[in-house]
C-alpha atoms as a PDB file:
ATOM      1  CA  UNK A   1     -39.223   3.804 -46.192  1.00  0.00           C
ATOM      2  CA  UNK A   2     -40.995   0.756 -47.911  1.00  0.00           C
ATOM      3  CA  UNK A   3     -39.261   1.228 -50.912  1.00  0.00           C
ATOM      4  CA  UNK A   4     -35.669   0.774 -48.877  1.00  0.00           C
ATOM      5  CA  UNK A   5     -36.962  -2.467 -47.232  1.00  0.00           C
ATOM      6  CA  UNK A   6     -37.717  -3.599 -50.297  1.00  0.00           C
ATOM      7  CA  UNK A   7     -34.564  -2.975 -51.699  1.00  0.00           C
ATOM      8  CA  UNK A   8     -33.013  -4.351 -48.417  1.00  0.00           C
ATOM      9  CA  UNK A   9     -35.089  -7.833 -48.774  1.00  0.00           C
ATOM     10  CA  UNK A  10     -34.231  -8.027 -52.781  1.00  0.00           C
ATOM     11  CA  UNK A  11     -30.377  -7.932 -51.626  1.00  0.00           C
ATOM     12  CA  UNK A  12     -30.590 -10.397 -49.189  1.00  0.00           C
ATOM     13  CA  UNK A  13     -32.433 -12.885 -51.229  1.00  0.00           C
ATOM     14  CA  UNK A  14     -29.599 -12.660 -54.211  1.00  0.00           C
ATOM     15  CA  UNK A  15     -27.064 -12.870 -51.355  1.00  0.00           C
ATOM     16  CA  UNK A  16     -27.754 -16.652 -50.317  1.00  0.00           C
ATOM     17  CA  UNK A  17     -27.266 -18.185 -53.287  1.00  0.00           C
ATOM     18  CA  UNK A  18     -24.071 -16.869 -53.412  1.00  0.00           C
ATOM     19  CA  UNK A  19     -23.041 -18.000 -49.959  1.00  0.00           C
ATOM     20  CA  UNK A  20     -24.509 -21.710 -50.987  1.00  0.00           C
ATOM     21  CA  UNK A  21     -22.071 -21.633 -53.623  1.00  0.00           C
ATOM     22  CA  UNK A  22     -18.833 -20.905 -52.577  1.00  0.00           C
ATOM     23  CA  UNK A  23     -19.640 -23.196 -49.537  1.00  0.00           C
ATOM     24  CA  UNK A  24     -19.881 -26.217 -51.604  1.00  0.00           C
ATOM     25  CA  UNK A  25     -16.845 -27.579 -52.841  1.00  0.00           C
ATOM     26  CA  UNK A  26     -16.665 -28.121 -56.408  1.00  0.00           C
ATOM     27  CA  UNK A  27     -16.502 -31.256 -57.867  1.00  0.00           C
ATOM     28  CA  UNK A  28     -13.325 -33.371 -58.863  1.00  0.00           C
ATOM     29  CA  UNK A  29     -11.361 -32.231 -62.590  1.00  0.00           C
ATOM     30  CA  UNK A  30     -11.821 -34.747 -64.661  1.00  0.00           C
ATOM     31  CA  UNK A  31      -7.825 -35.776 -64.393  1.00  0.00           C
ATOM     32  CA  UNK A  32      -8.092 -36.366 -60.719  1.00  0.00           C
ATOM     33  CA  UNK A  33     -10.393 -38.825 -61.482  1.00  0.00           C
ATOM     34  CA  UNK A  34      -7.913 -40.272 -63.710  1.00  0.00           C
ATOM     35  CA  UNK A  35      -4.799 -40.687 -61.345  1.00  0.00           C
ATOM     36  CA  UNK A  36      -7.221 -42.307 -59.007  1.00  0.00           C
ATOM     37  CA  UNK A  37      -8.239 -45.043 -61.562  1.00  0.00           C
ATOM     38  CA  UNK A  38      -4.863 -45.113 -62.256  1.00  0.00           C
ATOM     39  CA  UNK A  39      -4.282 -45.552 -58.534  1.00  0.00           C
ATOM     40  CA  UNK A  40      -6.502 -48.309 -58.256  1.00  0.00           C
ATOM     41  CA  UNK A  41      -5.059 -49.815 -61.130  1.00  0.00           C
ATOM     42  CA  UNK A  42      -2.076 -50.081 -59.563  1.00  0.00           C
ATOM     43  CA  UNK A  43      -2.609 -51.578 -56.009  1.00  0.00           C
ATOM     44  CA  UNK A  44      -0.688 -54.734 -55.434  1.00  0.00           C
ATOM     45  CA  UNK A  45      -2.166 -57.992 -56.008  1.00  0.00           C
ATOM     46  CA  UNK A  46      -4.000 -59.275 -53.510  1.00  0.00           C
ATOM     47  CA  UNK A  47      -2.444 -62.777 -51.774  1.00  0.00           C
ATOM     48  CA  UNK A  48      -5.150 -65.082 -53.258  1.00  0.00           C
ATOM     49  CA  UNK A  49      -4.110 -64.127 -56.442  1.00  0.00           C
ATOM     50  CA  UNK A  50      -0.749 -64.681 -56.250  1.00  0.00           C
ATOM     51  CA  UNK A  51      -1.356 -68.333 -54.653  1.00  0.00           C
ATOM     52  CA  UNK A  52      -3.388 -69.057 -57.268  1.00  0.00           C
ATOM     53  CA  UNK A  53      -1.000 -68.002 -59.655  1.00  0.00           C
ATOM     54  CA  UNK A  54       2.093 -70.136 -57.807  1.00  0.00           C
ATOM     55  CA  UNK A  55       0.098 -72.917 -57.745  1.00  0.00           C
ATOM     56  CA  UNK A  56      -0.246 -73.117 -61.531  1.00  0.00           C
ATOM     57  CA  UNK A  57       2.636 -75.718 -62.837  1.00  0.00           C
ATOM     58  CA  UNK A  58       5.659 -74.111 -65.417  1.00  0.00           C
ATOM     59  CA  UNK A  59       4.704 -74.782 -68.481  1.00  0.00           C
ATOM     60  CA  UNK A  60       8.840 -76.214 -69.153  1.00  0.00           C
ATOM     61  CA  UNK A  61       9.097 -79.467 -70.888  1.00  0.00           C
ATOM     62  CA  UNK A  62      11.520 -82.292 -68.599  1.00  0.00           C
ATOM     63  CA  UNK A  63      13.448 -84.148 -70.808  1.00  0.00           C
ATOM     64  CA  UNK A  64      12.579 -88.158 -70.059  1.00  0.00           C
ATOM     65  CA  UNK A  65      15.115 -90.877 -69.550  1.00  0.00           C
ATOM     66  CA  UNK A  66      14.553 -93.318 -72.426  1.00  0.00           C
ATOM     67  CA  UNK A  67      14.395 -96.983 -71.229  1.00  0.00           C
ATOM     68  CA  UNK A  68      16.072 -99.633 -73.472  1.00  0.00           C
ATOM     69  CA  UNK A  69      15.485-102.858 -73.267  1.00  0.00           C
ATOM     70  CA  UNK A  70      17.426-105.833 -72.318  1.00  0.00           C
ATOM     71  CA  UNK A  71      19.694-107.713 -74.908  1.00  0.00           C
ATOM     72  CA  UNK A  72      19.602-110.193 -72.762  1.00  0.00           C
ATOM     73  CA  UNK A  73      17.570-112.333 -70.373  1.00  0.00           C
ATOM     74  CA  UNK A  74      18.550-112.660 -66.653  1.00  0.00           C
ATOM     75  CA  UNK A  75      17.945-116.087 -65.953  1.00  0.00           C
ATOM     76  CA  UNK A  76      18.859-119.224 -68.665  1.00  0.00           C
ATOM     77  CA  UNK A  77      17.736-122.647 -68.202  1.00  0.00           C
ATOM     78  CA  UNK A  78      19.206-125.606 -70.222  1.00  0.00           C
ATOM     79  CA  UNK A  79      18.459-129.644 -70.363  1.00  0.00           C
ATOM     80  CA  UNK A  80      20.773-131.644 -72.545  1.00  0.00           C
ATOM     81  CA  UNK A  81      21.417-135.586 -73.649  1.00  0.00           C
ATOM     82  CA  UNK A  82      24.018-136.890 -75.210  1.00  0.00           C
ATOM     83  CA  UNK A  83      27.010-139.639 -74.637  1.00  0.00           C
ATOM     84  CA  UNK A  84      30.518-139.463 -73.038  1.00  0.00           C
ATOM     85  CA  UNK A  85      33.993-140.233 -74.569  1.00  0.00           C
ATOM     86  CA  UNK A  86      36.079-141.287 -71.457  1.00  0.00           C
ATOM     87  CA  UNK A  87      39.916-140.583 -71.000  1.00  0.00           C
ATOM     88  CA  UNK A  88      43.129-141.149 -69.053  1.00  0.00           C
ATOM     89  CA  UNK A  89      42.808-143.764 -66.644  1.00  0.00           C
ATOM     90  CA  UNK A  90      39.699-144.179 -66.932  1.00  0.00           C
ATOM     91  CA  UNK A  91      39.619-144.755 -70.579  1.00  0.00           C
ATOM     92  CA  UNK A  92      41.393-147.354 -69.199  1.00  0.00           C
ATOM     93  CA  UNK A  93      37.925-149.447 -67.536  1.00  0.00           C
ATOM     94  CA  UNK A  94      34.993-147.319 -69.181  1.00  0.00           C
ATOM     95  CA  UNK A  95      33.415-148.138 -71.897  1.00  0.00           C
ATOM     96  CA  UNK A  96      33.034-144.845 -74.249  1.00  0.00           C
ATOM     97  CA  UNK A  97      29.147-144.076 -75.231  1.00  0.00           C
ATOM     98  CA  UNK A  98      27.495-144.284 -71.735  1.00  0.00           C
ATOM     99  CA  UNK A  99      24.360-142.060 -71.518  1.00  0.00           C
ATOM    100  CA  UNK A 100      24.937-138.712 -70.205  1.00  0.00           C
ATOM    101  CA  UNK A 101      22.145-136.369 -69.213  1.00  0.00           C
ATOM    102  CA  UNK A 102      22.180-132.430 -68.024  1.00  0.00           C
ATOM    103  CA  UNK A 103      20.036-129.939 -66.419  1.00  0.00           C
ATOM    104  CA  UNK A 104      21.074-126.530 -65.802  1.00  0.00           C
ATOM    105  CA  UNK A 105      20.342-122.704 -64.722  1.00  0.00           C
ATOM    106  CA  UNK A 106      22.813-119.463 -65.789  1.00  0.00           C
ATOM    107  CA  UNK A 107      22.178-116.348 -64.032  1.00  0.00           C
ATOM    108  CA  UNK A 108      23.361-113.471 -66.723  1.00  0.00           C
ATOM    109  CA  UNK A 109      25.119-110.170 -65.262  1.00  0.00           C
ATOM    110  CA  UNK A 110      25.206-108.882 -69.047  1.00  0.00           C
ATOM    111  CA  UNK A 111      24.295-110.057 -73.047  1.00  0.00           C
ATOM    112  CA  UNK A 112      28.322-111.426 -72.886  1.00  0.00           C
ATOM    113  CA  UNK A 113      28.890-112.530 -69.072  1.00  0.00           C
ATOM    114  CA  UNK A 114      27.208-115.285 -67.120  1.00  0.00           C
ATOM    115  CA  UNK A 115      27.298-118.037 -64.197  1.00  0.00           C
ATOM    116  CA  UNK A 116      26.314-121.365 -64.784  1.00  0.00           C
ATOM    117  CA  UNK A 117      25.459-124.280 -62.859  1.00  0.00           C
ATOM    118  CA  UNK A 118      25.002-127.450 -64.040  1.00  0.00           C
ATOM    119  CA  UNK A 119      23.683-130.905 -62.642  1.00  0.00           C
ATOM    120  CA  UNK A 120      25.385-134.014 -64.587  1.00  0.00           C
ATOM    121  CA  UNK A 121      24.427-137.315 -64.556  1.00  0.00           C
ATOM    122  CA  UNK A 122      27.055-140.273 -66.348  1.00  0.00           C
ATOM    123  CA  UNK A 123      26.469-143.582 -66.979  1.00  0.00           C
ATOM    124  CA  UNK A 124      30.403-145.359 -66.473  1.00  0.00           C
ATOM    125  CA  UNK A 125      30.056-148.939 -67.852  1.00  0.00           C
ATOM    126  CA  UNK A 126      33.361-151.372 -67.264  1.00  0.00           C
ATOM    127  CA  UNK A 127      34.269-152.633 -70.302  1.00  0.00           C
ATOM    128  CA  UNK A 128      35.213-156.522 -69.903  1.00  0.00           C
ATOM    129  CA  UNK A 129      39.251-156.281 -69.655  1.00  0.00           C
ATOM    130  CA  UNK A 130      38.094-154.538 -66.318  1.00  0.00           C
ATOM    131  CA  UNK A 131      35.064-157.135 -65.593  1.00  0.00           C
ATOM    132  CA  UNK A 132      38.009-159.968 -65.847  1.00  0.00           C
ATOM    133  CA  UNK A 133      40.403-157.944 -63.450  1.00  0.00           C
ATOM    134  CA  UNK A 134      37.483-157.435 -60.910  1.00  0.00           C
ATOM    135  CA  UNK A 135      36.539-160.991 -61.418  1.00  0.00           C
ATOM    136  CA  UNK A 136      32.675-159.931 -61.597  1.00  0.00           C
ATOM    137  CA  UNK A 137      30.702-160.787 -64.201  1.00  0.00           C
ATOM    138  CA  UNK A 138      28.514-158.131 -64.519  1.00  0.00           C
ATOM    139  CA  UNK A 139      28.574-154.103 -63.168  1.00  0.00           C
ATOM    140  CA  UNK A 140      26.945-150.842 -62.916  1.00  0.00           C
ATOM    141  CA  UNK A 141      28.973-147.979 -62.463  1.00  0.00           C
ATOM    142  CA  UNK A 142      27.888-143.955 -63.186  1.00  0.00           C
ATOM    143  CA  UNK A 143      28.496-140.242 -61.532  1.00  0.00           C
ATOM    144  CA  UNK A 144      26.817-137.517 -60.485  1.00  0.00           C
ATOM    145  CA  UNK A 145      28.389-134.087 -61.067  1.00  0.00           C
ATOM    146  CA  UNK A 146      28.029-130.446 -60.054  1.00  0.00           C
ATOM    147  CA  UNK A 147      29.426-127.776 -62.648  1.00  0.00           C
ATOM    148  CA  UNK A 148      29.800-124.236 -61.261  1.00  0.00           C
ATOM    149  CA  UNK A 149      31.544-122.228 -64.043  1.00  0.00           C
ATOM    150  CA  UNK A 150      31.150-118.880 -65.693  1.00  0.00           C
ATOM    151  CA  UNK A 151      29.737-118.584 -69.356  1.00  0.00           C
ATOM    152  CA  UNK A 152      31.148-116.467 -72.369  1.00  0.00           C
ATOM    153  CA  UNK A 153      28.387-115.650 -74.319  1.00  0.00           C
ATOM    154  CA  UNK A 154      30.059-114.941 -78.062  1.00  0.00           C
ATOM    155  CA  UNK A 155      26.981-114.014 -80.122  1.00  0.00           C
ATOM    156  CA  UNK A 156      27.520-114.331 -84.317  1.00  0.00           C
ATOM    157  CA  UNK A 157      24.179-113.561 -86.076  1.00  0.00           C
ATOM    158  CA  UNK A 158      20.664-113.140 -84.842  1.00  0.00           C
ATOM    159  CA  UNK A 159      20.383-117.094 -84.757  1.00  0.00           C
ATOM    160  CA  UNK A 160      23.449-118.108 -84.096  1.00  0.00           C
ATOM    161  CA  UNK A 161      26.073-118.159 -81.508  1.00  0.00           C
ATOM    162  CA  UNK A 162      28.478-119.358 -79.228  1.00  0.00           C
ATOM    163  CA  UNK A 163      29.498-120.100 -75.445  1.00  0.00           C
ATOM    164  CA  UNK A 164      32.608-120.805 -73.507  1.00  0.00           C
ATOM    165  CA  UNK A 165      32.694-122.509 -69.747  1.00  0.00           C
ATOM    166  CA  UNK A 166      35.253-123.068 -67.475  1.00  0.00           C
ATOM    167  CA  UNK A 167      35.067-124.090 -63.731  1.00  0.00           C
ATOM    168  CA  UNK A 168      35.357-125.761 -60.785  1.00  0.00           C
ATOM    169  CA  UNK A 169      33.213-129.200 -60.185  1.00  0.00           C
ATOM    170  CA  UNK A 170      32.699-132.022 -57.878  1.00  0.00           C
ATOM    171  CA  UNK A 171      31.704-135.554 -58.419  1.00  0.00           C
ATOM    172  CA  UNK A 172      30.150-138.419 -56.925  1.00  0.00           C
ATOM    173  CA  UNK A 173      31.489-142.104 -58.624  1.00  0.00           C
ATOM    174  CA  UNK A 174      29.830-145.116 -57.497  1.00  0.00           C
ATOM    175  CA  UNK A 175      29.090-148.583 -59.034  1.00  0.00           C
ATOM    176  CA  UNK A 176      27.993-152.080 -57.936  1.00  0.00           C
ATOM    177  CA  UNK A 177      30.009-155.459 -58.937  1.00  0.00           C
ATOM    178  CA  UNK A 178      28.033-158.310 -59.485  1.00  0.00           C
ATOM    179  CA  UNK A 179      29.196-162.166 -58.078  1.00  0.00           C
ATOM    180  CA  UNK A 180      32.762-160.946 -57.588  1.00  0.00           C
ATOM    181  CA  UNK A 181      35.359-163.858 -57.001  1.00  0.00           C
ATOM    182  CA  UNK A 182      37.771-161.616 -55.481  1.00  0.00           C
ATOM    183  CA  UNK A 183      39.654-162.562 -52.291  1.00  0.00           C
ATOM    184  CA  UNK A 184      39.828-160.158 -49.626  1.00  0.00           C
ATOM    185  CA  UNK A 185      42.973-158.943 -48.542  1.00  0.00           C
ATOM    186  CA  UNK A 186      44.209-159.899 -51.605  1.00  0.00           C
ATOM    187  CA  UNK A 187      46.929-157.870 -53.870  1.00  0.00           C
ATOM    188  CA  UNK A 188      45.183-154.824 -55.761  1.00  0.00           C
ATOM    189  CA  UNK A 189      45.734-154.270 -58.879  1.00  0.00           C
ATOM    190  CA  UNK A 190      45.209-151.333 -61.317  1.00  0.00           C
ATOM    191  CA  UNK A 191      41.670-151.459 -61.187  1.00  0.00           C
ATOM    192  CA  UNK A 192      41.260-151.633 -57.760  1.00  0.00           C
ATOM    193  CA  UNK A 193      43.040-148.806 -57.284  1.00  0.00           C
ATOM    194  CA  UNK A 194      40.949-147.074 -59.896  1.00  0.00           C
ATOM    195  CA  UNK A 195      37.721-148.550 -57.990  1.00  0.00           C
ATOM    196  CA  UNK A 196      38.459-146.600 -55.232  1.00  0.00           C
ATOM    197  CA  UNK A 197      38.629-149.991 -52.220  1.00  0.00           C
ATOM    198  CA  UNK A 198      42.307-150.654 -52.478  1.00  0.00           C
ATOM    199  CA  UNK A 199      43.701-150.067 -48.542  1.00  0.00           C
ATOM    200  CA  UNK A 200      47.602-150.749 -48.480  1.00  0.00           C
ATOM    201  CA  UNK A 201      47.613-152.666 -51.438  1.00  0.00           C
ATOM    202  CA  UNK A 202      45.282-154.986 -50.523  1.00  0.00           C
ATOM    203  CA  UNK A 203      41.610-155.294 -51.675  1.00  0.00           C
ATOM    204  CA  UNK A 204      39.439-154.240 -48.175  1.00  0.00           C
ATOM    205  CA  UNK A 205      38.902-157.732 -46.066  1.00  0.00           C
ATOM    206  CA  UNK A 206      35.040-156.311 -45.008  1.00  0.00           C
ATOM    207  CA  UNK A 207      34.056-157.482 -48.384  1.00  0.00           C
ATOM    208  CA  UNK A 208      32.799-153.721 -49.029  1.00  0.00           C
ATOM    209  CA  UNK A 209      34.914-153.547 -52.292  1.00  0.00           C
ATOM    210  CA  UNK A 210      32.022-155.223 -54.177  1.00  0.00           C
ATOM    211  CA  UNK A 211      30.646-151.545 -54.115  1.00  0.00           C
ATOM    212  CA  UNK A 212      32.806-148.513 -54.553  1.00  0.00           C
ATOM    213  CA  UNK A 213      32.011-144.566 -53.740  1.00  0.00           C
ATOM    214  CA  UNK A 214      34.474-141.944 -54.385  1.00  0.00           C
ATOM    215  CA  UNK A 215      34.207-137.968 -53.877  1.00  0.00           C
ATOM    216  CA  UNK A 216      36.137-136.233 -56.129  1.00  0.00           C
ATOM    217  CA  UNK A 217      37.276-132.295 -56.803  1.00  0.00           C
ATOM    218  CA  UNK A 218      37.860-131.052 -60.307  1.00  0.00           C
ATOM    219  CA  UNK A 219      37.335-129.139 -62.815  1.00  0.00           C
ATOM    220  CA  UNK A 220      35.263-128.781 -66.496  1.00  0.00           C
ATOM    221  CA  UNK A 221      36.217-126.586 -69.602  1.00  0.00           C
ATOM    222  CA  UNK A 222      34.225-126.293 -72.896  1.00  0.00           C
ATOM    223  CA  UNK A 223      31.609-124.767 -74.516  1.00  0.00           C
ATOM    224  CA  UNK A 224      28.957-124.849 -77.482  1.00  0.00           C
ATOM    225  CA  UNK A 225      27.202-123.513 -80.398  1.00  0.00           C
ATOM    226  CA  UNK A 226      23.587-122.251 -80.172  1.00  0.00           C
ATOM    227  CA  UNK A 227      20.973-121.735 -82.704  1.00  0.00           C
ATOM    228  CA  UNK A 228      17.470-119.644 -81.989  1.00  0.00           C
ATOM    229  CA  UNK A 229      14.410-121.268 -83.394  1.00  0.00           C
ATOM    230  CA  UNK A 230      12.049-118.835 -81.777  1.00  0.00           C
ATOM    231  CA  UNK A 231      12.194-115.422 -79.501  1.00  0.00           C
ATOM    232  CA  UNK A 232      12.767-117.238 -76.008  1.00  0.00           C
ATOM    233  CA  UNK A 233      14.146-121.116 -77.076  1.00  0.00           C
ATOM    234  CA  UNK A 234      17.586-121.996 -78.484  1.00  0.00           C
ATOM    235  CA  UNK A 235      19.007-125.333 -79.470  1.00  0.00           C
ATOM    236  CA  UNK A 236      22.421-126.223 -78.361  1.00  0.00           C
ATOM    237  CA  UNK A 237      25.370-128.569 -79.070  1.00  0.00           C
ATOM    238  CA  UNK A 238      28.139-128.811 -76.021  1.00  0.00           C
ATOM    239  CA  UNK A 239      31.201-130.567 -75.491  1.00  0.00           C
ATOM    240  CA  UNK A 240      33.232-130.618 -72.513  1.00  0.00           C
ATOM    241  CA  UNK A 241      35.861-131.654 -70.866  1.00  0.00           C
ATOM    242  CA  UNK A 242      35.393-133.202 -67.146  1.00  0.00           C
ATOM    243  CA  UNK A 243      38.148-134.099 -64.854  1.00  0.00           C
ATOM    244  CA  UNK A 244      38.200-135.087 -60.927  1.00  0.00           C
ATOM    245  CA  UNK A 245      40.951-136.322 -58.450  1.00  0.00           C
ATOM    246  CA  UNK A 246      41.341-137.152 -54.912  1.00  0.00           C
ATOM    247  CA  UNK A 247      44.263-139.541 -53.247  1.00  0.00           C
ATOM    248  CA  UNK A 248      45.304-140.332 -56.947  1.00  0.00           C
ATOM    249  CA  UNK A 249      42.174-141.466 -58.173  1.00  0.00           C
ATOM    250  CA  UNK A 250      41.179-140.014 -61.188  1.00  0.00           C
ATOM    251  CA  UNK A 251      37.603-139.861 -63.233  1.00  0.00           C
ATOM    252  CA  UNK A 252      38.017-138.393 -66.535  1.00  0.00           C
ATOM    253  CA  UNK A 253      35.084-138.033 -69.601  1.00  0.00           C
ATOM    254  CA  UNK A 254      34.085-135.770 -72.009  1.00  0.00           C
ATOM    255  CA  UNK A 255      30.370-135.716 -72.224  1.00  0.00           C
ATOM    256  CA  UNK A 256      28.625-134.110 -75.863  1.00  0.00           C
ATOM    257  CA  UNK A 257      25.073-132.968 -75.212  1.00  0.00           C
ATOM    258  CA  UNK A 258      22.861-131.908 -77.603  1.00  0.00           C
ATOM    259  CA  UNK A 259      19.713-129.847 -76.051  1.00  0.00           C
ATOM    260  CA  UNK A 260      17.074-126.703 -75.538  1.00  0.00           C
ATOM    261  CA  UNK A 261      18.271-123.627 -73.603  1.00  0.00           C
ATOM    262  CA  UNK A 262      15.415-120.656 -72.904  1.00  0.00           C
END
C-alpha cells in the first residue's frame, strides 16, 4: 500500500513540469524577429523629419543676370569761350570777334542720343558805319541766349569724337547808345529798324530809342569735335550757327567755343 503511494507521488511530481511547459508559450523564431525589425524599419517618417528635411535649400545653381556697365554717363556738363562771326543783317552793324561765353548741361538717354541745354552769352559791338547812322558816339550792345537742342554723339576712337546739335532757341538783344544826336520822330533808317525802336517809320518820340531790347525766337544748328584727356574730362571745339526773328528783326552770329565737357 506504501509502495503504490509512492509510486502515485513519483507520477505526480514528473507530471508538473510537464504542465509548466506546454503552458508557456515558446519564444519568438528567430525570423519573426526579423520581419519586425524590418517592420520598424519601415514606419513612415515622422513629421519633424520631414520639416527638417523641406527646410533644407536645393542644392540647384540660379543662373545670375550679369550687369554691364554704362558706355556712357547720364548727365554732361560743358563751359566754353570763344568769339562770334556775325551774319545777314546783322553783319550788317556788328562788329565780328565779340566775346562769346557758354555754360551748359546734356542729359544722355544712351552712349549716341542726348538733350542739351545751353546758356549763351554775346558780346554785339556796332561797328562805326552803324555808330554814324545812330549818331552816338559810343555803344554797348550783347545777347543772352537759351539753346534747347538734342545732341548726336558720333564717337571715332577712344579719345576722340564728335557731336551734332540742332534746336530751337530764344534770345534776349539789348544795348545802350551813348550821347545820341538823334531827333525823335525822325525818319528811321536801316539801323533803326535793326535796333529794334523804329514805330511807323519814325524813331520813338519818348526818347527810349537810346536803349533797345528785343525778344527773339529761333533756332541753332552745329556741332563739335571732342578729345578725352582723362576718364571723366573732354576738351571740345564747337561752332554753331545762331539765328532769331520776330516782326522782321533779325539777330544772326555764329559763335566758335573752345572748352571742357565732363
Amino acid at each position: 500500500m506504501i509502495r503504490k503511494f509512492a509510486m502515485i507521488l513519483v507520477l505526480a511530481l514528473l507530471a508538473v513540469p510537464c504542465v509548466h511547459a506546454q503552458q508557456t508559450p515558446d519564444s519568438q523564431p528567430s525570423g519573426s524577429q526579423e520581419s519586425s525589425t524590418q517592420q520598424s524599419s519601415s514606419q513612415p517618417v515622422s513629421s519633424s523629419q520631414q520639416s527638417d528635411a523641406s527646410q533644407q535649400p536645393a542644392e540647384e545653381e540660379t543662373p545670375r543676370r550679369r550687369v554691364h556697365p554704362h558706355e556712357y554717363r547720364n548727365w554732361n556738363f560743358n563751359v566754353g569761350a570763344g568769339a562770334n562771326l556775325t551774319t545777314g543783317t546783322t553783319h550788317d552793324f556788328v562788329k565780328g570777334g565779340g566775346a562769346v561765353g557758354e555754360a551748359g548741361a546734356a542729359r544722355n538717354a544712351n552712349k549716341y542720343l542726348g538733350l542739351r541745354l545751353d546758356f549763351l552769352w554775346a558780346n554785339l559791338p556796332l561797328r562805326n558805319s552803324a555808330l554814324e547812322l545812330a549818331q552816338a558816339t559810343s555803344a554797348h550792345s550783347h545777347l543772352y541766349g537759351l539753346n534747347l537742342a538734342p545732341i548726336i554723339n558720333i564717337p571715332a576712337t577712344k579719345t576722340y569724337g564728335g557731336y551734332i546739335v540742332i534746336g530751337p532757341s530764344f534770345y534776349y538783344r539789348s544795348g545802350t547808345l551813348g550821347s545820341s544826336r538823334a531827333t525823335p520822330g525822325a525818319p528811321c533808317n536801316a539801323f533803326w529798324d535793326w535796333w529794334g525802336r523804329c514805330t511807323a517809320n519814325s524813331i520813338a518820340l519818348n526818347g527810349s530809342f537810346i536803349r533797345e531790347s528785343v525778344k527773339q525766337f529761333g533756332i541753332n544748328f552745329g556741332g563739335g569735335i571732342t578729345h578725352k584727356v582723362s576718364g571723366k574730362i573732354e576738351i571740345y571745339g564747337e561752332f554753331r550757327l545762331e539765328h532769331g526773328s520776330r516782326n522782321n528783326i533779325t539777330t544772326d552770329f555764329r559763335p566758335i567755343t573752345i572748352g571742357v565737357r565732363w
